[in-house]
Protein backbone atom coordinates (compact mmCIF):
# COMPACT_ATOMS: atom_id res chain seq x y z
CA UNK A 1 -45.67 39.30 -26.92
CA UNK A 2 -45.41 39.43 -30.80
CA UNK A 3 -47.32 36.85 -32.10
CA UNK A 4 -44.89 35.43 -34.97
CA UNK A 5 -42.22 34.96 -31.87
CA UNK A 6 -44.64 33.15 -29.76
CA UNK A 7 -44.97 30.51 -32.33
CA UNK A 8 -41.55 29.97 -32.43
CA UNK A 9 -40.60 30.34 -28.62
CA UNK A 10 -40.50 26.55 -28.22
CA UNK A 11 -37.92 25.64 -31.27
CA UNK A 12 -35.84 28.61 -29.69
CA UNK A 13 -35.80 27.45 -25.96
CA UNK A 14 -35.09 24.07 -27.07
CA UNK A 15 -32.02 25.18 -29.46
CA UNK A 16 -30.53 27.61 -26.41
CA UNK A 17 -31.46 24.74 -23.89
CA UNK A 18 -29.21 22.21 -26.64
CA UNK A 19 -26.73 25.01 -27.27
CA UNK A 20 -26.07 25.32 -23.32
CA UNK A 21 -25.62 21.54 -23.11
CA UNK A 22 -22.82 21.48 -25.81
CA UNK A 23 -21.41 23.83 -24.03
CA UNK A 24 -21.69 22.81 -21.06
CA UNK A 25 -20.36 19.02 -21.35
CA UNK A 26 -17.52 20.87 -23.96
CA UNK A 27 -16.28 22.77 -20.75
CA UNK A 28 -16.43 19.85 -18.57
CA UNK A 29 -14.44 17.45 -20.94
CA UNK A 30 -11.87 20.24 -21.98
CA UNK A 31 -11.45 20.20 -17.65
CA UNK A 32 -11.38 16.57 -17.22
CA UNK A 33 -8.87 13.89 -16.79
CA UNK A 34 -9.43 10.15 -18.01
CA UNK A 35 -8.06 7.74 -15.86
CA UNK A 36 -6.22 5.60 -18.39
CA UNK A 37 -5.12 2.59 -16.25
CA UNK A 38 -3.26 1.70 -12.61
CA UNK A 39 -0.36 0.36 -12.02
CA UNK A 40 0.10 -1.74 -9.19
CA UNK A 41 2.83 -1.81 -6.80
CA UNK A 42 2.37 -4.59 -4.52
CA UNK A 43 4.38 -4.64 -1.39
CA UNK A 44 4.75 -0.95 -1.08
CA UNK A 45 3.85 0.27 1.85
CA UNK A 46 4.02 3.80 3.49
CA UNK A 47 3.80 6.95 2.07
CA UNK A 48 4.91 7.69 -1.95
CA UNK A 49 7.02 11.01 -2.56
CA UNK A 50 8.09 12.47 -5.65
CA UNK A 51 8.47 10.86 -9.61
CA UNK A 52 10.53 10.82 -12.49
CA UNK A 53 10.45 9.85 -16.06
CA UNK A 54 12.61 8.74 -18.84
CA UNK A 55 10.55 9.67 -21.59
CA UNK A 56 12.69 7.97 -24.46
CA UNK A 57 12.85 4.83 -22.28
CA UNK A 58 9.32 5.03 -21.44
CA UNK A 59 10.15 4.38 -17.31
CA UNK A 60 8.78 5.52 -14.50
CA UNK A 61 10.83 6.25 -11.21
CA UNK A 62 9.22 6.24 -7.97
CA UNK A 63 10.09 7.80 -4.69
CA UNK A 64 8.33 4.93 -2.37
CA UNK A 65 9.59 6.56 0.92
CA UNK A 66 8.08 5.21 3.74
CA UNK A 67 9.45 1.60 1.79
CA UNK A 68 12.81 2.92 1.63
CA UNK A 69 12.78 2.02 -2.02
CA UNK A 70 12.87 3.47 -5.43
CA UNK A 71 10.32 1.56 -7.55
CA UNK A 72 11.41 1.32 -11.42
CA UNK A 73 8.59 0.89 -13.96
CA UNK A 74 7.87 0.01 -17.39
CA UNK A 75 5.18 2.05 -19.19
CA UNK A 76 5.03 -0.15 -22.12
CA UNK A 77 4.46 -3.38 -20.00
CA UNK A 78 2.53 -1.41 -17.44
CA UNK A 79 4.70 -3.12 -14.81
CA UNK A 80 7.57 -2.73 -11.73
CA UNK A 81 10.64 -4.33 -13.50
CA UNK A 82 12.77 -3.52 -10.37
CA UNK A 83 12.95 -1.93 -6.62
CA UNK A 84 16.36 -0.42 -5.96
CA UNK A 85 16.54 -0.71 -2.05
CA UNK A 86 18.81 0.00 0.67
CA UNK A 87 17.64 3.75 0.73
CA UNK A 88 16.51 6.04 3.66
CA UNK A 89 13.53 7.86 2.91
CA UNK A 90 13.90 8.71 -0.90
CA UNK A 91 12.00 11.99 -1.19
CA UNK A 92 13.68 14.15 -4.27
CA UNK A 93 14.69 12.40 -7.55
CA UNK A 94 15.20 13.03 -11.28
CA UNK A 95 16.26 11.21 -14.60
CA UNK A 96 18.75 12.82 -16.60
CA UNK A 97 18.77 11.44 -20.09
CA UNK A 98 22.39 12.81 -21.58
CA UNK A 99 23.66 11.25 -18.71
CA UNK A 100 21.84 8.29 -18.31
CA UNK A 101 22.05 8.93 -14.37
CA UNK A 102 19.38 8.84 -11.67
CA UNK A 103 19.90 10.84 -8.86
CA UNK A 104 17.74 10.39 -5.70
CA UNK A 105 17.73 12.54 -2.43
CA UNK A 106 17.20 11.04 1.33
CA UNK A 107 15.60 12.14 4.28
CA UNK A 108 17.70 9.82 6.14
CA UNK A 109 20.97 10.82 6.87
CA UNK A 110 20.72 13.37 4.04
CA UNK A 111 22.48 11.17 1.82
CA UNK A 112 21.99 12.03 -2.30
CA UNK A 113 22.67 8.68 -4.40
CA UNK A 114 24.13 8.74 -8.21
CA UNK A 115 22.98 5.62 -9.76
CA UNK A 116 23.55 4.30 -13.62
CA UNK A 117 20.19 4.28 -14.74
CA UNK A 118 21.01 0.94 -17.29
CA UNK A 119 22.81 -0.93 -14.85
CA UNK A 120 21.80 0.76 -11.44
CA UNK A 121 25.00 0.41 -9.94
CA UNK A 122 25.83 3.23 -7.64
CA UNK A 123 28.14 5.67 -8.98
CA UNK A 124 28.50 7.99 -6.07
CA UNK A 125 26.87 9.88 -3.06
CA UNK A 126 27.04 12.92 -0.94
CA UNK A 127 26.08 13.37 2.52
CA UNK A 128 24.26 16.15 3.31
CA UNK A 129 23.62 14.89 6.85
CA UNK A 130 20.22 15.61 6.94
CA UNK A 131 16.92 15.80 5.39
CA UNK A 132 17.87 15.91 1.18
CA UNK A 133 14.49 16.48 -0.12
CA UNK A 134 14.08 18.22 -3.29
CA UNK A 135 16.02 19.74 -6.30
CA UNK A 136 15.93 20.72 -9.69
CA UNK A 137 18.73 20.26 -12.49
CA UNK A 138 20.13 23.38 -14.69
CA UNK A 139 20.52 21.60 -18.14
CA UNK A 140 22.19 24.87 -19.27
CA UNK A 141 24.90 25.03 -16.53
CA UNK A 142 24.65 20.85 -15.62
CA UNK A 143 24.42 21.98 -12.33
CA UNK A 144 21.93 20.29 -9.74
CA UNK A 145 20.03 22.30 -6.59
CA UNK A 146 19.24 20.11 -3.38
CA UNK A 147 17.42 21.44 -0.48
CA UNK A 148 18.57 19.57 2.45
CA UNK A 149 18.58 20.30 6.64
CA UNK A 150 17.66 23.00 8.27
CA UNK A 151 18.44 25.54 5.51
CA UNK A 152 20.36 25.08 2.46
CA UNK A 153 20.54 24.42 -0.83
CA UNK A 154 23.98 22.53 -2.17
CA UNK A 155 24.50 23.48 -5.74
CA UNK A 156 26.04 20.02 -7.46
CA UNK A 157 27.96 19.23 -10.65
CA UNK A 158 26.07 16.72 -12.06
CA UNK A 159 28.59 15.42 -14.70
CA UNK A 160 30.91 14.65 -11.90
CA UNK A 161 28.52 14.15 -8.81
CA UNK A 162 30.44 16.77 -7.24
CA UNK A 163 29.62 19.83 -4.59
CA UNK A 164 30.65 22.50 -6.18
CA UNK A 165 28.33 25.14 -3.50
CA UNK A 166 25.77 26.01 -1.05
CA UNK A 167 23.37 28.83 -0.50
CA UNK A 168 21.72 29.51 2.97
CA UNK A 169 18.15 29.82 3.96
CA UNK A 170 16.37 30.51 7.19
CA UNK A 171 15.00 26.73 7.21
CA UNK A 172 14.41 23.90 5.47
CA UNK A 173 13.64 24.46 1.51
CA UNK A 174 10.44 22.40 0.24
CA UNK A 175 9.62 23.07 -3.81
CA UNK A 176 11.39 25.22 -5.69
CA UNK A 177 11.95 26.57 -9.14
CA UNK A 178 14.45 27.44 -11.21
CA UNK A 179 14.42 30.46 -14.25
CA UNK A 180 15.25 29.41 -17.29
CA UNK A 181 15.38 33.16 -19.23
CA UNK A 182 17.07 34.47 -15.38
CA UNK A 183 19.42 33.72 -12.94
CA UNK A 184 16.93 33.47 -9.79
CA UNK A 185 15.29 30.56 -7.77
CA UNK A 186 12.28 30.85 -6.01
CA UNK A 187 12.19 28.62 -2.54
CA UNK A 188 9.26 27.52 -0.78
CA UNK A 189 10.55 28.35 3.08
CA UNK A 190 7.42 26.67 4.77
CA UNK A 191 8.56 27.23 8.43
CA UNK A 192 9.60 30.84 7.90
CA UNK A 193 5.91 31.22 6.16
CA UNK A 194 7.40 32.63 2.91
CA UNK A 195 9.35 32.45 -0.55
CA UNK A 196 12.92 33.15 -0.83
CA UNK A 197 14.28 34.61 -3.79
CA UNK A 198 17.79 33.54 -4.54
CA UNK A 199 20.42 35.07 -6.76
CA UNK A 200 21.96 32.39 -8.33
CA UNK A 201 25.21 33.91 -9.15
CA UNK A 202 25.55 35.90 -6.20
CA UNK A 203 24.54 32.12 -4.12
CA UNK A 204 22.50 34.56 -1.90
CA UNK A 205 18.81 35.29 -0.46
CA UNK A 206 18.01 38.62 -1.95
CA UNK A 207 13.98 38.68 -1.42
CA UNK A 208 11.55 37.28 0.80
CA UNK A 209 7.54 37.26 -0.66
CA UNK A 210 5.07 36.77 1.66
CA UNK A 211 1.89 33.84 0.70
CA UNK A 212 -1.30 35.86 1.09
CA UNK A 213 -1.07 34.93 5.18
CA UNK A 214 -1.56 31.17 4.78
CA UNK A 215 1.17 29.23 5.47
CA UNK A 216 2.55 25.39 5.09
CA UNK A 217 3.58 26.59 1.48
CA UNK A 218 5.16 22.82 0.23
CA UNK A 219 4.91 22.42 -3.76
CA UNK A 220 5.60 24.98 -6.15
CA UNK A 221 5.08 25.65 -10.32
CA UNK A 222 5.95 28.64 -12.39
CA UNK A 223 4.83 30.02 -15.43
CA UNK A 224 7.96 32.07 -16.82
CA UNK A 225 6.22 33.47 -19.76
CA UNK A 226 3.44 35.37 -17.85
CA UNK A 227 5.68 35.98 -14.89
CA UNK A 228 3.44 34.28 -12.87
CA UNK A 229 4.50 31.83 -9.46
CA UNK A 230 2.18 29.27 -8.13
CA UNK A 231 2.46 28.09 -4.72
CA UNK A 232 0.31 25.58 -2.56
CA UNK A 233 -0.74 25.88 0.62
CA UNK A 234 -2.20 23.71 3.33
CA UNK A 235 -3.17 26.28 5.99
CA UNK A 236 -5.67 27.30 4.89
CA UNK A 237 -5.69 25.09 1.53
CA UNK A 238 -5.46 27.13 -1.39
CA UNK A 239 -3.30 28.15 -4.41
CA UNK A 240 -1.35 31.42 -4.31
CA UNK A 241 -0.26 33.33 -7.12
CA UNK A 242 2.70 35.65 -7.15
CA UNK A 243 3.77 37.79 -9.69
CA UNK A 244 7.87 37.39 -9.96
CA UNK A 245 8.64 41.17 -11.24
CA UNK A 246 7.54 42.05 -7.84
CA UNK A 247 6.78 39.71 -5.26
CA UNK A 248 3.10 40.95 -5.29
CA UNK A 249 -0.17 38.56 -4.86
CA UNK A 250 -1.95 38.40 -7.98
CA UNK A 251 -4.52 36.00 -7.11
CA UNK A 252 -5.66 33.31 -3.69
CA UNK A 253 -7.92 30.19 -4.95
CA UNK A 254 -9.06 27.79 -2.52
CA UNK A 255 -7.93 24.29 -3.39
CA UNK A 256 -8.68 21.04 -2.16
CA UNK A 257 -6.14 19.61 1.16
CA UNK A 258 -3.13 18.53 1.93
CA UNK A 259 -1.84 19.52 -1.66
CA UNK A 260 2.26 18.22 -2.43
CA UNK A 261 2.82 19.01 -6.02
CA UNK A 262 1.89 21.06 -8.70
CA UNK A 263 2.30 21.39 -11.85
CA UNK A 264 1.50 24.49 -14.96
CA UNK A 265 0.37 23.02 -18.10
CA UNK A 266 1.26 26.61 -20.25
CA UNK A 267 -0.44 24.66 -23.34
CA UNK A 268 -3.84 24.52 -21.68
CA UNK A 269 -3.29 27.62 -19.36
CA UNK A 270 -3.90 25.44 -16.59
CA UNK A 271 -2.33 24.11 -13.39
CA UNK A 272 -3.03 20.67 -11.38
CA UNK A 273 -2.48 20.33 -7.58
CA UNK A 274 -2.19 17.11 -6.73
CA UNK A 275 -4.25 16.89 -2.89
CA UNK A 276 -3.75 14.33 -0.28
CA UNK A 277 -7.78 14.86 0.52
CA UNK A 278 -7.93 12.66 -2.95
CA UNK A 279 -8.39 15.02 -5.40
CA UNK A 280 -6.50 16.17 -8.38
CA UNK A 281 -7.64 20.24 -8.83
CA UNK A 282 -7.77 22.24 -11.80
CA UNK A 283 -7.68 25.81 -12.24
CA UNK A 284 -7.82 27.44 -15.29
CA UNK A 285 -5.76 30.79 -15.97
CA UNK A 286 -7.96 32.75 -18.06
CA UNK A 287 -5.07 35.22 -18.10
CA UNK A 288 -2.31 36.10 -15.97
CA UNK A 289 -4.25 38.04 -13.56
CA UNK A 290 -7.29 35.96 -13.39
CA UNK A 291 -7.94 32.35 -11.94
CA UNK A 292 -10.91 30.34 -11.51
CA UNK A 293 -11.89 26.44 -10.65
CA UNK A 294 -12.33 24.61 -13.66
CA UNK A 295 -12.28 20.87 -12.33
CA UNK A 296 -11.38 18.79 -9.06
CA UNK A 297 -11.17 14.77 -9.82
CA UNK A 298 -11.44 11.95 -7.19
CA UNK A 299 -7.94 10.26 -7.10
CA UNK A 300 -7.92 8.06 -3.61
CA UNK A 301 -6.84 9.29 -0.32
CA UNK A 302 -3.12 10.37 0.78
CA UNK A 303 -2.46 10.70 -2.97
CA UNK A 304 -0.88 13.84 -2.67
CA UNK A 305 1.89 13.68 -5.29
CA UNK A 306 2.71 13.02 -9.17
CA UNK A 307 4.06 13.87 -12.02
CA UNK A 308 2.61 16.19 -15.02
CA UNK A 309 4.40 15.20 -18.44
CA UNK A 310 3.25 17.01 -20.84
CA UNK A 311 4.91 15.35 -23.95
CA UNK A 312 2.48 12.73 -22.79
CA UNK A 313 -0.52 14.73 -22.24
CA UNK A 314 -0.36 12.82 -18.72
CA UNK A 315 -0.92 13.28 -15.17
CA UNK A 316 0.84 10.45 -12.80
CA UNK A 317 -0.51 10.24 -9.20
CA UNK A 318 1.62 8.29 -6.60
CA UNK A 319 -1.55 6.06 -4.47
CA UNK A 320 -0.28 4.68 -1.47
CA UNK A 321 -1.67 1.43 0.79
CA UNK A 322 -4.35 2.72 2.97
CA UNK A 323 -6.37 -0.22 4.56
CA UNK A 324 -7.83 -2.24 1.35
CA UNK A 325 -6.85 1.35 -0.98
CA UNK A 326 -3.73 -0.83 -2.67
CA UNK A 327 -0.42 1.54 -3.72
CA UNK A 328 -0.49 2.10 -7.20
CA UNK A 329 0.33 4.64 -10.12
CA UNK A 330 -2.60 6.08 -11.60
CA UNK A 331 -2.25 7.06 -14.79
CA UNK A 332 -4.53 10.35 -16.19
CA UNK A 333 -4.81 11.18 -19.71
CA UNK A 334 -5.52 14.90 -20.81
CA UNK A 335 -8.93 15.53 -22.52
């Protein structure tokens, strides 16, 4: 060894040993979420489906299903300000601000409720007859899409709370998304272990993508830009990615259990899947071919679903009551 570099070996090590730790602790903060505060929700018991926001109102809207409620909080006073009960099973359920209406899908009778989301008066409801679960709202067309039974989608005018269609599956819808620059939807079909492709003008199934062979395919995210589809599975538990000029699998990543929503963060390249096992899992998109694990946080068990919002740089995550595990919203900032 040259003997001018041996004298210096030590200051080197040390800088490449400090370098690597900069590094190191960067990569694990720029994959980290804060936990911020909790929200309790005393009295809520059973299992916690899917959220909303109002984002100029700064509230919260909570699917408590197995309470047969709709929990209502305030994010400034980190506080329930109401319960809006007489519901069966609330699963699906979105705020839409130009309407100040909330619109919440049950499992229970199929029935999909059109509230005033000042007064919370009902306005109006459809009956599906069974099993309304999740949908997604066109703000282009003001049209609304609700999975429901044992294989449809109604397609709803949401200025008037009317049916104005329906488009037939092979069995009940879970997750789905919506194109904004197209005209298709893409359908998580879990008992017919694959993703439909709908056209949405022609109100008709025109592909069917298969999930890598695993199968319980529930929550869904998409990444329009990079024509990339993300869909969670549960047997076994990992994230599939599709690529939606094709249908083709572009990447498998395994992923913590029992996952129930995701959601694509295209700022950070990054999408969380919320897991029942109690874990909130990260995995980075280096680019739209390649994946990897970047994080997985402890949540608390059977927290399987939230809400990403990224004007707020925030994850929610619905906690239920599990023994002396209270329910609660947890509330994750974005480092």
């Amino acid at each position: 060894m040259n003997a001018s570099f041996t004298g210096k070996t030590p200051f080197l090590l040390l800088a490449l040993l400090f370098c690597g730790g900069v590094l190191a602790v960067r990569a694990q903060s720029q994959g980290s979420l804060k936990l911020r505060q909790a929200i309790a929700l005393p009295g809520v018991e059973g299992r916690i489906d899917h959220l909303a926001i109002d984002t100029a109102g700064e509230r919260l809207f909570v699917s408590a299903l197995g309470n047969n409620t709709v929990e209502v909080i305030d994010l400034r006073k980190a506080q329930r300000i109401r319960s809006i009960t007489g519901l069966g099973a609330p699963q699906g359920i979105a705020y839409i601000p130009e309407l100040n209406r909330l619109f919440v899908a049950n499992d229970k009778g199929g029935i999909f409720k059109i509230y005033d989301a000042k007064s919370f008066q009902t306005l109006g409801e459809l009956n599906f007859k069974d099993d309304a679960d999740n949908f997604r709202y066109d703000d282009v067309t003001k049209k609304i899409c609700v999975g429901f039974g044992s294989g449809g989608i109604a397609v709803v005018n949401a200025p008037d709370g009317k049916q104005i269609g329906s488009i037939k599956l092979t069995a009940h819808p879970e997750a789905f998304e919506l194109e904004k620059n197209g005209k298709r939807i893409f359908v998580n079909v879990p008992n017919s272990r694959h993703v439909a492709v709908i056209d949405r003008d022609r109100g008709e199934v025109i592909a069917t993508w298969k999930t890598d062979g695993a199968s319980a395919n529930f929550p869904m995210a998409l990444d329009e830009t990079n024509h990339r589809l993300f869909v969670g599975c549960r047997s076994p538990s990992k994230l599939v990615v599709l690529n939606t000029a094709s249908g083709d699998l572009v990447a498998s990543i395994g992923i913590s259990s029992d996952t129930d929503d995701i959601f694509y963060d295209g700022k950070r390249h990054r999408i969380y899947a919320i897991c029942g096992a109690g874990k909130i899992d990260i995995i980075e998109q280096t680019s739209a071919d390649a994946y990897r694990a970047l994080a997985k946080i402890d949540t608390a068990d059977g927290a399987r679903t939230g809400l990403f919002v990224p004007e707020r740089d925030t994850v929610f995550v619905a906690v239920p009551h599990r023994a002396s595990q209270q329910a609660e919203i947890r509330v994750y900032e974005i480092e």
